[in-house]
Protein backbone atom coordinates (compact mmCIF):
# COMPACT_ATOMS: atom_id res chain seq x y z
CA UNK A 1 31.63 130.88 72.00
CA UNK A 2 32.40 133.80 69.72
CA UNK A 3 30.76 137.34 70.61
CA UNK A 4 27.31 138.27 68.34
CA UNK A 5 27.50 141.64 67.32
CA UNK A 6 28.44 144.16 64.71
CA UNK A 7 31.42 143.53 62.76
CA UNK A 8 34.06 145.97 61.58
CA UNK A 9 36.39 145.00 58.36
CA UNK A 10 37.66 141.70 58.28
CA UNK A 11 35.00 140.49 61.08
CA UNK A 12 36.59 142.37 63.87
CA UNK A 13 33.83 143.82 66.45
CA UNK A 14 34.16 147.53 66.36
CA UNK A 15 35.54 148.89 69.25
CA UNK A 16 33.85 151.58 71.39
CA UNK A 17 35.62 153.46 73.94
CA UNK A 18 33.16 154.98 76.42
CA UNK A 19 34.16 157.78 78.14
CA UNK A 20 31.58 158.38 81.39
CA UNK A 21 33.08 159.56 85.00
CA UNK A 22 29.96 157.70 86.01
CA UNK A 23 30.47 154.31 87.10
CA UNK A 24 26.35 153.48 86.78
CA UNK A 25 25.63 155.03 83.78
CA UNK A 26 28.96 153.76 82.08
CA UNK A 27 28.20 149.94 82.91
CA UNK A 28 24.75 151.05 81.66
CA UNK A 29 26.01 152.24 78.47
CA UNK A 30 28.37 148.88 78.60
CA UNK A 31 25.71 146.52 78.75
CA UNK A 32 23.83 148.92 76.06
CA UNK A 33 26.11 148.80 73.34
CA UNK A 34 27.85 144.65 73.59
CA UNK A 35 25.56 144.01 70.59
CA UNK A 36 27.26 146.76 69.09
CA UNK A 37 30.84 145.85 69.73
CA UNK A 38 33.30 145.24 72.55
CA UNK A 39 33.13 148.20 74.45
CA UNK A 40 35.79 149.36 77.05
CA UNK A 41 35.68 152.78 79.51
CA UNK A 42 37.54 155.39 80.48
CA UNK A 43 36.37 157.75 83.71
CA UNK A 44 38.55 160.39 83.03
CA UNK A 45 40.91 162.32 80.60
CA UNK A 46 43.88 160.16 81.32
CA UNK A 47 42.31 157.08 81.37
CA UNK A 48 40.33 158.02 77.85
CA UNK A 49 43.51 158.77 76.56
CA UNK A 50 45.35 155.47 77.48
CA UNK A 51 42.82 153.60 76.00
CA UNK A 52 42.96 155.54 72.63
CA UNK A 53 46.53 154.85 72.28
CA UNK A 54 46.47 150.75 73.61
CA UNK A 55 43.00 150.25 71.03
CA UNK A 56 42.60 153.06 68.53
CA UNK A 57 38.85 152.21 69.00
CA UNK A 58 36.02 152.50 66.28
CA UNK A 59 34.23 155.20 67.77
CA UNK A 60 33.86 157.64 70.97
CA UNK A 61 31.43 158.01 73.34
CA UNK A 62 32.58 161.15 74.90
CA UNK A 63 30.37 162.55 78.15
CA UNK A 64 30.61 166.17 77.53
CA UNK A 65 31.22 167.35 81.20
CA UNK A 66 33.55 164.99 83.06
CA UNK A 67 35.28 165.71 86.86
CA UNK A 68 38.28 167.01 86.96
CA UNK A 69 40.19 169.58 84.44
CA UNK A 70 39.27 168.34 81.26
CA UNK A 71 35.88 167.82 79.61
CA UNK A 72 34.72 165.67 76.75
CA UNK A 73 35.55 168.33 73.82
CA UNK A 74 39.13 168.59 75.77
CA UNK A 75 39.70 164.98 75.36
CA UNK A 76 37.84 164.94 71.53
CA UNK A 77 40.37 167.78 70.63
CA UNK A 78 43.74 165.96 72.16
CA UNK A 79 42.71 162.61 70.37
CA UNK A 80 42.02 164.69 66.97
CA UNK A 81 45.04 165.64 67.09
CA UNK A 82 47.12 162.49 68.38
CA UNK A 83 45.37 161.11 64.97
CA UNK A 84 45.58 163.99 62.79
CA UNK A 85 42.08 163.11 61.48
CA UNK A 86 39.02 163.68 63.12
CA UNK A 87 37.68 160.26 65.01
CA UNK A 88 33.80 158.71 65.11
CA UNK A 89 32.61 160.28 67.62
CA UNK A 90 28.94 160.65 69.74
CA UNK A 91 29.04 163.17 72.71
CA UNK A 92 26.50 162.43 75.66
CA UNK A 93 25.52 165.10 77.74
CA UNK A 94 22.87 166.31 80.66
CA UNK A 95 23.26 170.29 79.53
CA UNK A 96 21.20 172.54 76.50
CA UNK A 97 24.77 173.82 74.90
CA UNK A 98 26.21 169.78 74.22
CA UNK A 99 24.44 169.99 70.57
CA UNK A 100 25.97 173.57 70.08
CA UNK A 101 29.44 171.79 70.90
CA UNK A 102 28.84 168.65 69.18
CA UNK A 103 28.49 170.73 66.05
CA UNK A 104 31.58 172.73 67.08
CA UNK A 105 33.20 169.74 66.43
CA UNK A 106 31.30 167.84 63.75
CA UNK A 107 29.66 165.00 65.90
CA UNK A 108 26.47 163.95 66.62
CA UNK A 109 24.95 164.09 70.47
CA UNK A 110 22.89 162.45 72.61
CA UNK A 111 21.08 164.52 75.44
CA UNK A 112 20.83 162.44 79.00
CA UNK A 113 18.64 161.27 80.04
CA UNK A 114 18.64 159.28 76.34
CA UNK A 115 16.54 156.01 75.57
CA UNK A 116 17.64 153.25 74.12
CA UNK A 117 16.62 153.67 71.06
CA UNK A 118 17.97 157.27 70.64
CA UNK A 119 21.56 155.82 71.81
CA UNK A 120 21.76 152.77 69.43
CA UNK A 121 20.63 155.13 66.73
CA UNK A 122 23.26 157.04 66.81
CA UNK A 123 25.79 154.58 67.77
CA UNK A 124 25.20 152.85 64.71
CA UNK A 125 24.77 155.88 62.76
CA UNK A 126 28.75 156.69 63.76
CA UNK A 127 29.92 153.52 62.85
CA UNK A 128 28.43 153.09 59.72
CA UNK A 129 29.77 156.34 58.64
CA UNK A 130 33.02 155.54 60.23
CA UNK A 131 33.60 152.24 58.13
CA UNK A 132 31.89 154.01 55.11
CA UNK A 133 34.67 157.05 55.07
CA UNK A 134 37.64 155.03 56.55
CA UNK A 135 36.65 150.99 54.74
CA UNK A 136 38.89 148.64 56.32
């Protein structure tokens, strides 16, 4: 039975690479955005960017402060340039200065705890202006 869902050019689900060093709020966000589009995760830098380079997904869902030596905007800044163009993004975070750094880099945020609604908003939001600026 073929997935329901979004579809991105040529009826391809977009593809959504979350990238969440917690395991319970990244099946969370999983199970969250299927109706949006297969989704895959990353907990960490390395992971995040092994996954950009197998998929080249749709759109990011960066948390802003990750474990270990690199944070979201780190990982943002290393894909941006892998790509030489600046990739849908939406950065997650728990802390006041995420929106500051979202606009540093031109993306939109979502402040934990988020609801549903506020997620999916701007999940959509990204891919509609990702497939609106870069039409498959």
């Amino acid at each position: 039975m073929p997935a329901l869902g979004r579809r991105s050019g040529k009826g391809r689900r977009p593809q959504i690479l979350v990238v969440e060093d917690d395991t319970q709020l990244a099946g969370f966000v999983v199970e969250i955005l299927a109706t949006e589009g297969d989704v895959y995760v990353a907990h960490g830098a390395e992971q995040a960017l092994a996954q950009w380079e197998e998929r080249r997904p749709d759109l990011l869902l960066i948390d802003l402060q990750l474990t270990g030596d690199s944070d979201g905007i780190d990982i943002y800044q290393e894909i941006r340039r892998r790509l030489g163009a600046r990739p849908a993004a939406v950065v997650v975070s728990g802390t006041y200065h995420a929106e500051a750094a979202a606009r540093a880099i031109g993306v939109a945020v979502v402040r934990k705890p988020f609801g549903l609604d506020e997620l999916l908003s701007q999940v959509r939001r990204a891919l509609k202006d990702s497939t609106t600026a870069h039409p498959a």
